[in-house]
Protein backbone atom coordinates (compact mmCIF):
# COMPACT_ATOMS: atom_id res chain seq x y z
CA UNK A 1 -34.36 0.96 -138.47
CA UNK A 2 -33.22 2.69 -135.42
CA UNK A 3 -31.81 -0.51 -133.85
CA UNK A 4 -29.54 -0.71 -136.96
CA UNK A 5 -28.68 2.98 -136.53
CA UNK A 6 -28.18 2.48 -132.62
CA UNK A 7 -25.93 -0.02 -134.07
CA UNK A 8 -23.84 1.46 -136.35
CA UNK A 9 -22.95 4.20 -134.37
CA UNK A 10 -21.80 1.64 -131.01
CA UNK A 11 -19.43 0.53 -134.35
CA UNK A 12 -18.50 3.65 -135.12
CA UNK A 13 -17.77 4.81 -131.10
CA UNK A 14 -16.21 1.51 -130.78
CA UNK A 15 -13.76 1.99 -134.05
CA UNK A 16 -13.20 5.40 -133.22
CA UNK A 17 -12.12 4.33 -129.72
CA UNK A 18 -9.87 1.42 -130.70
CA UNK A 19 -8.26 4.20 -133.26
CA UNK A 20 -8.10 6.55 -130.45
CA UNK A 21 -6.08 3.74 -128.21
CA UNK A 22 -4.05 2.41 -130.50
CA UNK A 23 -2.52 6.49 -132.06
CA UNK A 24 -2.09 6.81 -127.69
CA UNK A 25 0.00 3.82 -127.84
CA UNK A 26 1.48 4.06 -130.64
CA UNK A 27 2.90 7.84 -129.52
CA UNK A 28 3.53 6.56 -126.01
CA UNK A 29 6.09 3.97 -127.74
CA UNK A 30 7.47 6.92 -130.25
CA UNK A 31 8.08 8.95 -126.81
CA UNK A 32 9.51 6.14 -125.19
CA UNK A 33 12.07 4.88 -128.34
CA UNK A 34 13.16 9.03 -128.66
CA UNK A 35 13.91 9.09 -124.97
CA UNK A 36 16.01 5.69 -125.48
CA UNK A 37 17.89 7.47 -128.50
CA UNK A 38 18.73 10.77 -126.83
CA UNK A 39 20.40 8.86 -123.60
CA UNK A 40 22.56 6.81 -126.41
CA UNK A 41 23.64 10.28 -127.82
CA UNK A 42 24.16 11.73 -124.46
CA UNK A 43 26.49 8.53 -123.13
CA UNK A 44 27.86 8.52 -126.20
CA UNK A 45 28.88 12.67 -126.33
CA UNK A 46 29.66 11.91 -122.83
CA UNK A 47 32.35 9.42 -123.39
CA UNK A 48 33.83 11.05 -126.10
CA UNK A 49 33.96 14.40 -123.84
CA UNK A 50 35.95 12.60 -121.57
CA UNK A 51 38.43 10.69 -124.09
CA UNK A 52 39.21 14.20 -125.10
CA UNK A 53 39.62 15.16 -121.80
CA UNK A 54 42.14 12.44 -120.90
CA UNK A 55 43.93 12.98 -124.35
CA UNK A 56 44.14 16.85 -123.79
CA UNK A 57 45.44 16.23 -120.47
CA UNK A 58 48.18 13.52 -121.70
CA UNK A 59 49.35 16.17 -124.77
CA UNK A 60 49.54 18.99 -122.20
CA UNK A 61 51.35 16.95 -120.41
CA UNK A 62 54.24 15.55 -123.35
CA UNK A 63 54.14 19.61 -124.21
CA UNK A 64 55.32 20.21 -120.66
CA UNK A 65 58.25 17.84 -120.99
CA UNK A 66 59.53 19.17 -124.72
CA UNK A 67 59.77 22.81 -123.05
CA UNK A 68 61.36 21.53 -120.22
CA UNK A 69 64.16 19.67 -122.66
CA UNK A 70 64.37 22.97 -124.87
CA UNK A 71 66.72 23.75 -121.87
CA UNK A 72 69.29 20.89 -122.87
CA UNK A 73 68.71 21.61 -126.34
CA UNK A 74 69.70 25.85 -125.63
CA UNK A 75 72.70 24.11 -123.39
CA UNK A 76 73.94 22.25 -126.28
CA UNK A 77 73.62 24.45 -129.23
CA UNK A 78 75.53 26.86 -126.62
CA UNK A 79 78.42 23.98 -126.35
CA UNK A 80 78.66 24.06 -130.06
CA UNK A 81 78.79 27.48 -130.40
CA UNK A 82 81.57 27.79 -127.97
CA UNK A 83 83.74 25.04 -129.59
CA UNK A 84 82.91 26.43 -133.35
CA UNK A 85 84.58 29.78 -131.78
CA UNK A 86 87.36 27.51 -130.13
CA UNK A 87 88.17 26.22 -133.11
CA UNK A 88 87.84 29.36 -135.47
CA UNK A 89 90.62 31.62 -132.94
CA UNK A 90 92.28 28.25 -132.15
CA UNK A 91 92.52 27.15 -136.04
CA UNK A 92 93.97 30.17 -137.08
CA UNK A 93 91.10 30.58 -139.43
């Protein structure tokens, strides 16, 4: 009987260490595949950091060029002005 129970327990060391290899491999691959997922997120954040970088650059720069035309626009309603009181003294109105 004890070669049976020498046996048994060489199974049971022998199960317990293919469980014990396979849960390290199997959280060595978990590690590996979260690593993997969190440098997609990061490229991904990355690039959209920077589209919104370019695109808050480009706006900044069309807001630049309305101000500078609010000049022409002040000019103009000016001209308008000047002619509407032209043409009210002028009129006889």
């Amino acid at each position: 009987m004890s070669t049976t129970d020498n046996n048994d327990t060489s199974e049971l060391a022998q199960a317990i260490q293919d469980v014990s290899e396979r849960m390290s491999l199997l959280v060595r691959e978990e590690i590996e595949l979260a690593k993997t997922e969190v440098t997609e997120k990061v490229s991904k954040l990355a690039k959209a950091a920077a589209i919104g970088c370019v695109v808050a650059v480009i706006d900044d720069s069309f807001a630049k060029l309305r101000l500078f035309k609010i000049t022409e626009y002040v000019s103009g309603a000016f001209l308008l002005a000047v002619l509407g009181v032209f043409t009210l003294y002028l009129g006889g109105g």
